[in-house]
Protein backbone atom coordinates (compact mmCIF):
# COMPACT_ATOMS: atom_id res chain seq x y z
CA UNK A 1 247.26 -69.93 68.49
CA UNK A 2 246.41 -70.60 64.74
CA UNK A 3 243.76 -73.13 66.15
CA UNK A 4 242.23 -70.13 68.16
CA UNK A 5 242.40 -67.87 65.57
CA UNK A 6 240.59 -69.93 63.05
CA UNK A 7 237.59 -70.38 65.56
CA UNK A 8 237.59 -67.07 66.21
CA UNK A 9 237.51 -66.21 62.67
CA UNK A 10 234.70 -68.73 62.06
CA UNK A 11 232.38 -67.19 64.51
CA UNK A 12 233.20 -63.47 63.23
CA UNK A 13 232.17 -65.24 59.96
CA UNK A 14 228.53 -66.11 61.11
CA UNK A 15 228.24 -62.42 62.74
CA UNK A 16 228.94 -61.06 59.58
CA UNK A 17 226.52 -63.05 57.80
CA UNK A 18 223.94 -62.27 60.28
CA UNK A 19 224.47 -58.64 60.72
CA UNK A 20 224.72 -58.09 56.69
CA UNK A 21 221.19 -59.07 56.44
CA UNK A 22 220.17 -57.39 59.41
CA UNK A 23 221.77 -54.34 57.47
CA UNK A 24 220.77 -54.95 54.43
CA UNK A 25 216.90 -55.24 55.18
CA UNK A 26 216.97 -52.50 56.76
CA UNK A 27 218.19 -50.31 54.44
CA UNK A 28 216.46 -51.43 51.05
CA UNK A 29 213.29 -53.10 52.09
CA UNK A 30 211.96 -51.63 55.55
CA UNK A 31 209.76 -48.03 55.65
CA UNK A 32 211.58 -45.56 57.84
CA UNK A 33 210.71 -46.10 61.63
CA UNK A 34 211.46 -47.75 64.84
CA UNK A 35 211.80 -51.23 63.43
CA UNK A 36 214.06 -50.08 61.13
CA UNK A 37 216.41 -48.02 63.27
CA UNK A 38 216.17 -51.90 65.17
CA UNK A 39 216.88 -53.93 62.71
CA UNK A 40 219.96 -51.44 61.70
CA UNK A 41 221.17 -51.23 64.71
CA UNK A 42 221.17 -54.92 65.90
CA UNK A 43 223.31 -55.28 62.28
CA UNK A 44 225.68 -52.64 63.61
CA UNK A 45 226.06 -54.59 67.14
CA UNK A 46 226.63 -57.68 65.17
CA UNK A 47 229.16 -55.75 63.06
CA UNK A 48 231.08 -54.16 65.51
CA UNK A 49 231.15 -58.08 67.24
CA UNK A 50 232.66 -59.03 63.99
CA UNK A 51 235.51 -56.37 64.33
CA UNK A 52 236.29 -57.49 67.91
CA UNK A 53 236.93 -61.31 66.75
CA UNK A 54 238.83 -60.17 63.52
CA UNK A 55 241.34 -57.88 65.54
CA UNK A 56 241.71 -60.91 68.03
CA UNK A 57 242.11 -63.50 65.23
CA UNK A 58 244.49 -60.91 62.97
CA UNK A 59 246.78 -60.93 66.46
CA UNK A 60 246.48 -64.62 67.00
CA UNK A 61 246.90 -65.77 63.48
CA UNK A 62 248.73 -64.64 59.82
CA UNK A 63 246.57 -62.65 57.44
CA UNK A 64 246.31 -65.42 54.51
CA UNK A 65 244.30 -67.79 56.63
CA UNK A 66 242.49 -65.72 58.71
CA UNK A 67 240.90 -63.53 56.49
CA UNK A 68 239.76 -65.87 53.82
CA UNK A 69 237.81 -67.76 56.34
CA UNK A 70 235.22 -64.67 56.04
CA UNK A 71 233.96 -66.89 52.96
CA UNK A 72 232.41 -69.48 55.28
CA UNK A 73 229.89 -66.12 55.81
CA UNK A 74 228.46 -66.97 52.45
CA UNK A 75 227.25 -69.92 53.46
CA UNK A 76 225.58 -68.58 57.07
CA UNK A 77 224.39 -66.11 54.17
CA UNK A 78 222.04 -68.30 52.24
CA UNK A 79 221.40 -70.60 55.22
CA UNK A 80 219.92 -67.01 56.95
CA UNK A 81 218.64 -65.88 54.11
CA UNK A 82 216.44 -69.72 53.33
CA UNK A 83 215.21 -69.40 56.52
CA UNK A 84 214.37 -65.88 57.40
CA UNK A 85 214.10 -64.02 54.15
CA UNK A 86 212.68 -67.10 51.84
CA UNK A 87 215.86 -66.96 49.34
CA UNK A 88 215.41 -69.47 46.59
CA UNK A 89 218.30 -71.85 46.29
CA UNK A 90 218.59 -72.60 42.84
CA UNK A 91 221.35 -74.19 41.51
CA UNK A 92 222.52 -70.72 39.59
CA UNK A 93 223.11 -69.35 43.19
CA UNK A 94 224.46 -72.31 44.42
CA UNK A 95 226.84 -72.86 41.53
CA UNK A 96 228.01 -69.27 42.22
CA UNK A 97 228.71 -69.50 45.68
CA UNK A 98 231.31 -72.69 45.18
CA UNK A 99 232.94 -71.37 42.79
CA UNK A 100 233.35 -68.24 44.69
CA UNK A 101 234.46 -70.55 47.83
CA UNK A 102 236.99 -72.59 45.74
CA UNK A 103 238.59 -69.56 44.72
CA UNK A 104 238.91 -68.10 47.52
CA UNK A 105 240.04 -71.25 49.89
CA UNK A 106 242.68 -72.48 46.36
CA UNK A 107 243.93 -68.83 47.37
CA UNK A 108 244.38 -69.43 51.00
CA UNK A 109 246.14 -73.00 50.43
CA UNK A 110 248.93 -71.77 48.19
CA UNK A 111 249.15 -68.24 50.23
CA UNK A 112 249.34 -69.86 53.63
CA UNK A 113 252.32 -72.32 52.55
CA UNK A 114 254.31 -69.32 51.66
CA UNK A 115 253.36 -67.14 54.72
CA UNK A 116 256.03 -65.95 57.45
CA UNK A 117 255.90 -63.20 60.66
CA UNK A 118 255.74 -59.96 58.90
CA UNK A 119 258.94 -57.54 58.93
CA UNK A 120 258.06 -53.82 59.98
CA UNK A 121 259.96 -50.96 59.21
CA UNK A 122 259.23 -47.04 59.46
CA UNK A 123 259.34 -46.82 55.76
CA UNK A 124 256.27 -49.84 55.44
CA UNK A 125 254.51 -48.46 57.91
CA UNK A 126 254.36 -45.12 56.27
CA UNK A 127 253.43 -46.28 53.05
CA UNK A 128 251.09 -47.72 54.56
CA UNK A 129 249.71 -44.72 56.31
CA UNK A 130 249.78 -43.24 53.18
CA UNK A 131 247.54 -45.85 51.14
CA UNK A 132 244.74 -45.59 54.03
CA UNK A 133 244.61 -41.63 53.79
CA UNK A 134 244.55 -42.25 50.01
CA UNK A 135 241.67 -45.01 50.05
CA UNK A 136 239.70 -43.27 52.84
CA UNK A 137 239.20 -40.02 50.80
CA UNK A 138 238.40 -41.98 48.11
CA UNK A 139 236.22 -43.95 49.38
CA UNK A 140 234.11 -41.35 50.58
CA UNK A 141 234.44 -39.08 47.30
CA UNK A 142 233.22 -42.71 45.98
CA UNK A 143 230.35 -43.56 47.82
CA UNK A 144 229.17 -40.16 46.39
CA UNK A 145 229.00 -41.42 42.74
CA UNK A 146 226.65 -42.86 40.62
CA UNK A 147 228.45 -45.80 40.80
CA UNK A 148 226.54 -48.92 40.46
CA UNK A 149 226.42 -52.23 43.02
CA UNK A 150 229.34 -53.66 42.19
CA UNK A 151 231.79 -51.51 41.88
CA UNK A 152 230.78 -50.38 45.52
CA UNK A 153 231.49 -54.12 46.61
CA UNK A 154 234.66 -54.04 44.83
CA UNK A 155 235.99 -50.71 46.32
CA UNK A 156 234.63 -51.42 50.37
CA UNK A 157 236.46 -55.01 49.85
CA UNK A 158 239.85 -53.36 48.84
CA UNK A 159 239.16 -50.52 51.76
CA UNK A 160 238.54 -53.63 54.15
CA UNK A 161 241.17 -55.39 52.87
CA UNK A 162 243.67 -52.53 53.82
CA UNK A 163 242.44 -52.33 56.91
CA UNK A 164 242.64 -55.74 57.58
CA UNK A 165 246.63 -55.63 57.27
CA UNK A 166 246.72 -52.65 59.23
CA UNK A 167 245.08 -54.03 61.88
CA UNK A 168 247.17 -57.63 61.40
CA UNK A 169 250.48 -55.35 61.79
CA UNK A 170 249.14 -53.21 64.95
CA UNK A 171 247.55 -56.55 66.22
CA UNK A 172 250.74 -58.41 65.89
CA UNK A 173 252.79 -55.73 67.21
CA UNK A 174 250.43 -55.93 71.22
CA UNK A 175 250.64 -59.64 70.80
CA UNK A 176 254.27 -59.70 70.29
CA UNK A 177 255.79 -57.15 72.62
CA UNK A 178 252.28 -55.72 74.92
CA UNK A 179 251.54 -52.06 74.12
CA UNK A 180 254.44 -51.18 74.84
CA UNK A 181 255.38 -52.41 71.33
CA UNK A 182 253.14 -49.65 69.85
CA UNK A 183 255.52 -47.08 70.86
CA UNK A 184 258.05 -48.42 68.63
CA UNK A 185 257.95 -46.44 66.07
CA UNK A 186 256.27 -43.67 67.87
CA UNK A 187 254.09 -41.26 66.11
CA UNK A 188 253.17 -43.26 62.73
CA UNK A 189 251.81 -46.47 65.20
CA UNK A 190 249.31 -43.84 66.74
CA UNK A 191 248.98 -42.03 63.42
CA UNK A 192 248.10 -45.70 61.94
CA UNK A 193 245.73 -46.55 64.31
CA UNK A 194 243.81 -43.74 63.72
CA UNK A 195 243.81 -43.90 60.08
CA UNK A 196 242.61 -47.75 60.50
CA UNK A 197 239.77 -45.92 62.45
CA UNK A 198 238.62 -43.13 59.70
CA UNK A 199 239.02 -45.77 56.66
CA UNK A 200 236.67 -48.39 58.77
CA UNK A 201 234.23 -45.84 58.74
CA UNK A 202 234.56 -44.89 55.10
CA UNK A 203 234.62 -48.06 54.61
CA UNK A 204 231.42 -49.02 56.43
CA UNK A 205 229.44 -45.91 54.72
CA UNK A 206 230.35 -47.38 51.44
CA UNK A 207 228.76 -50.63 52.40
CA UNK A 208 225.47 -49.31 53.37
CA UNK A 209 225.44 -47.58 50.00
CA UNK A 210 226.21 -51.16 48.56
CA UNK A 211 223.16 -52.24 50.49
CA UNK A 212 220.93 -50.18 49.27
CA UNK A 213 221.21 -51.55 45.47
CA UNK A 214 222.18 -55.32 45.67
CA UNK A 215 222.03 -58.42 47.61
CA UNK A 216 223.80 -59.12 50.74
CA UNK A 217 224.99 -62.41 49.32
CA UNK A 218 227.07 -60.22 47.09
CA UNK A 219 228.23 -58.06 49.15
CA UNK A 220 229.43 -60.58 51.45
CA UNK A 221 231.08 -62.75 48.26
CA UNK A 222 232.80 -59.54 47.23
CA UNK A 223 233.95 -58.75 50.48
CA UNK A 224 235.17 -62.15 51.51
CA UNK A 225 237.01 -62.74 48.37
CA UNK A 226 238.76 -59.12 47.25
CA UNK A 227 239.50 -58.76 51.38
CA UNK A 228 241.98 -61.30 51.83
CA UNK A 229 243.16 -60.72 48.15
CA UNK A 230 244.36 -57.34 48.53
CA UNK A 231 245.29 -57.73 52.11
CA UNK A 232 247.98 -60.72 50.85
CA UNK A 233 249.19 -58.09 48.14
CA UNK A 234 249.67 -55.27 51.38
CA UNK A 235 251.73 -57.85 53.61
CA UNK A 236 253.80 -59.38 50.34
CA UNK A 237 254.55 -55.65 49.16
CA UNK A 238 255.30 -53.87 52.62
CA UNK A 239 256.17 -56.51 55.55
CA UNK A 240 257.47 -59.44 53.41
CA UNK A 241 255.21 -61.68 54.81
CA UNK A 242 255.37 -63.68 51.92
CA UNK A 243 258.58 -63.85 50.88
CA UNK A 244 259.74 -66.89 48.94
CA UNK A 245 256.43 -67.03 46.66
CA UNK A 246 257.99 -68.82 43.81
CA UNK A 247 256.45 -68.52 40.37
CA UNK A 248 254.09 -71.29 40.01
CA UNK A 249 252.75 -70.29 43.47
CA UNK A 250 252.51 -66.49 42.00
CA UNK A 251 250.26 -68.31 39.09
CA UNK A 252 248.13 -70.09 41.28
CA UNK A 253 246.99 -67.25 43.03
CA UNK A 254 246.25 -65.45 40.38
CA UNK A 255 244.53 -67.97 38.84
CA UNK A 256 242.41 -68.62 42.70
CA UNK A 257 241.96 -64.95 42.53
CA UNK A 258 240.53 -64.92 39.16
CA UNK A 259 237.90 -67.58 40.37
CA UNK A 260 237.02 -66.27 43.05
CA UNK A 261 236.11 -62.48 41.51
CA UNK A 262 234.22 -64.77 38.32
CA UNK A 263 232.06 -66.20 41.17
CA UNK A 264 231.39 -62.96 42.43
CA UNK A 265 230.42 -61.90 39.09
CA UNK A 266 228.13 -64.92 38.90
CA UNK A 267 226.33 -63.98 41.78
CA UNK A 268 226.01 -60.89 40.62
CA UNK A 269 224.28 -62.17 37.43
CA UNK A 270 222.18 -65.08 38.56
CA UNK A 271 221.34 -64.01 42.24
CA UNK A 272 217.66 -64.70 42.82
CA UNK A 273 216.54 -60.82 43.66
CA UNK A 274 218.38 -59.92 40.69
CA UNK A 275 216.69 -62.26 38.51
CA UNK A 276 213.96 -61.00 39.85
CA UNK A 277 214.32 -57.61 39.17
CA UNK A 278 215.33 -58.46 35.53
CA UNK A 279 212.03 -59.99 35.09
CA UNK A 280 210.08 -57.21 36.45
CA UNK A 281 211.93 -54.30 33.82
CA UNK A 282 210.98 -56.94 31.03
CA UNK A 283 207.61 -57.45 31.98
CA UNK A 284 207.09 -53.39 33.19
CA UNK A 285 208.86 -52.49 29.47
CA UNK A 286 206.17 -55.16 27.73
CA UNK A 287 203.02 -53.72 29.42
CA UNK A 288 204.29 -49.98 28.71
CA UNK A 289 205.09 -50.86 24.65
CA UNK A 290 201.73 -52.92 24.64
CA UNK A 291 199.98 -49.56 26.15
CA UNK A 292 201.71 -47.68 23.53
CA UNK A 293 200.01 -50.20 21.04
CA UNK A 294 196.77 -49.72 21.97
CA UNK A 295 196.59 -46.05 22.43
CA UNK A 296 198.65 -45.78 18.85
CA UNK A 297 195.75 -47.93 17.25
CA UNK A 298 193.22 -46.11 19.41
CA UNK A 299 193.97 -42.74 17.69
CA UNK A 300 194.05 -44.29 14.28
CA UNK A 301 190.20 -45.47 14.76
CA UNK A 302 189.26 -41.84 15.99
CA UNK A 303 190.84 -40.38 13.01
């Protein structure tokens, strides 16, 4: 089943990749119009693809390994995005995105050795409850702010990331016992499922706000490596799917963690669009101080 899962995980992977810049040429780069609504919508087709395979994959598979396999996308990302969008691969990108993808795969090798069938209880699953309500209003209070690019990546990739070990536990729960097993708890399952629903959509507004005012390469990076992160912390902390981490391992994923968000923070910083942009302010700032200049020295003659 792990086998499955991982394929399954791999192809959501390439959907994402696809349907991010689908998405995210849309919104920041195309005028308003049929082509547009298109282009949005074929994103949204691919995205809601992606959420099929994921759900199948969370069921088939534990949380640690098949989350972080979402990173692969970064890779579809700049292959897409080389041939479609004519993204310069410089080695400041590329340097970026394997240290992002070391991070994140260091992660999943120490996470997945530790990794066991999760234990639900009615007092997990209502914390849990409670942290989606939480993060959903949030999220949408959030997407509000004038908050800049990346902390929208950061916040959708801990929204996803709950979501993603909701969905493992409600996933596990049909693949172990049918739907019957949903009824096990009764009201918070149902309760669950619909907050999984509202904090996907929060969620998903956030990342079209992230669209609007940074690449898709770093929306994807922050995504694939915060996701898995804080959906490991969910399933240590309430279902003790982890049990056993010992403290070296507890180091090691901190320390995969911490490379991971750095190469985030590199693409960020050395992206090609955002170098871009950098050198358009400079040279926008030098012509509008040399204009200054001239009309400063052009009043001196006159006087």
């Amino acid at each position: 089943m792990i086998i499955t899962a991982v394929i399954l995980a791999t192809a959501a992977a390439f959907c994402l990749a696809l349907g991010t810049h689908f998405q995210q040429h849309a919104v920041a780069t195309m005028a308003p119009g049929l082509r547009r609504r298109a282009a949005w919508a074929t994103g949204l087709g691919l995205m809601g693809l992606v959420t099929v395979l994921n759900v199948i994959a969370l069921g088939l598979g534990p949380v640690a390994i098949v989350q972080p396999i979402g990173a692969v996308s970064l890779v579809f990302a700049v292959l897409i995005g080389r041939r479609y969008f004519g993204l310069r691969l410089g080695a400041p990108l590329l340097i970026s995105i394997a240290v992002t993808l070391f991070g994140i795969f260091s992660f999943v090798a120490t996470s997945a050795r530790f990794a066991h069938d999760i234990s639900v209880n009615a007092h997990s699953v209502t914390w849990l409850l409670a942290v989606l309500i939480a993060l959903t209003i949030f999220a949408g209070l959030f997407s509000f702010s004038s908050a800049g690019h990346i902390p929208r990546v950061v916040m959708t990739g801990i929204v996803f990331g709950t979501v993603a070990a909701a969905t493992h536990v409600l996933a596990r729960s049909v693949v172990m016992s049918g739907l019957p097993g949903l009824d096990t708890f009764g009201l918070r399952w149902w309760a669950l499922l619909g907050a999984v629903g509202l904090a996907s959509a929060a969620g998903f507004w956030l990342v079209q706000t992230a669209y609007a005012c940074g690449p898709a390469e770093t929306v994807l990076a922050g995504l694939t490596v915060i996701d898995p992160i804080v959906a490991v912390i969910i399933g240590a902390a309430f279902f003790g799917e982890y049990t056993g981490l010992t403290p070296p391992a507890t180091l090691g994923l901190l320390v995969s963690a911490a490379i991971g968000i750095g190469g985030v923070w590199m693409l960020s910083r050395f992206h090609p669009k955002v170098l871009e942009s950098r050198s358009t302010a400079r040279t926008d700032t030098a012509v509008g101080t040399a204009q200054t200049s001239s009309h400063t020295a052009q009043e001196g003659i006159t006087l």
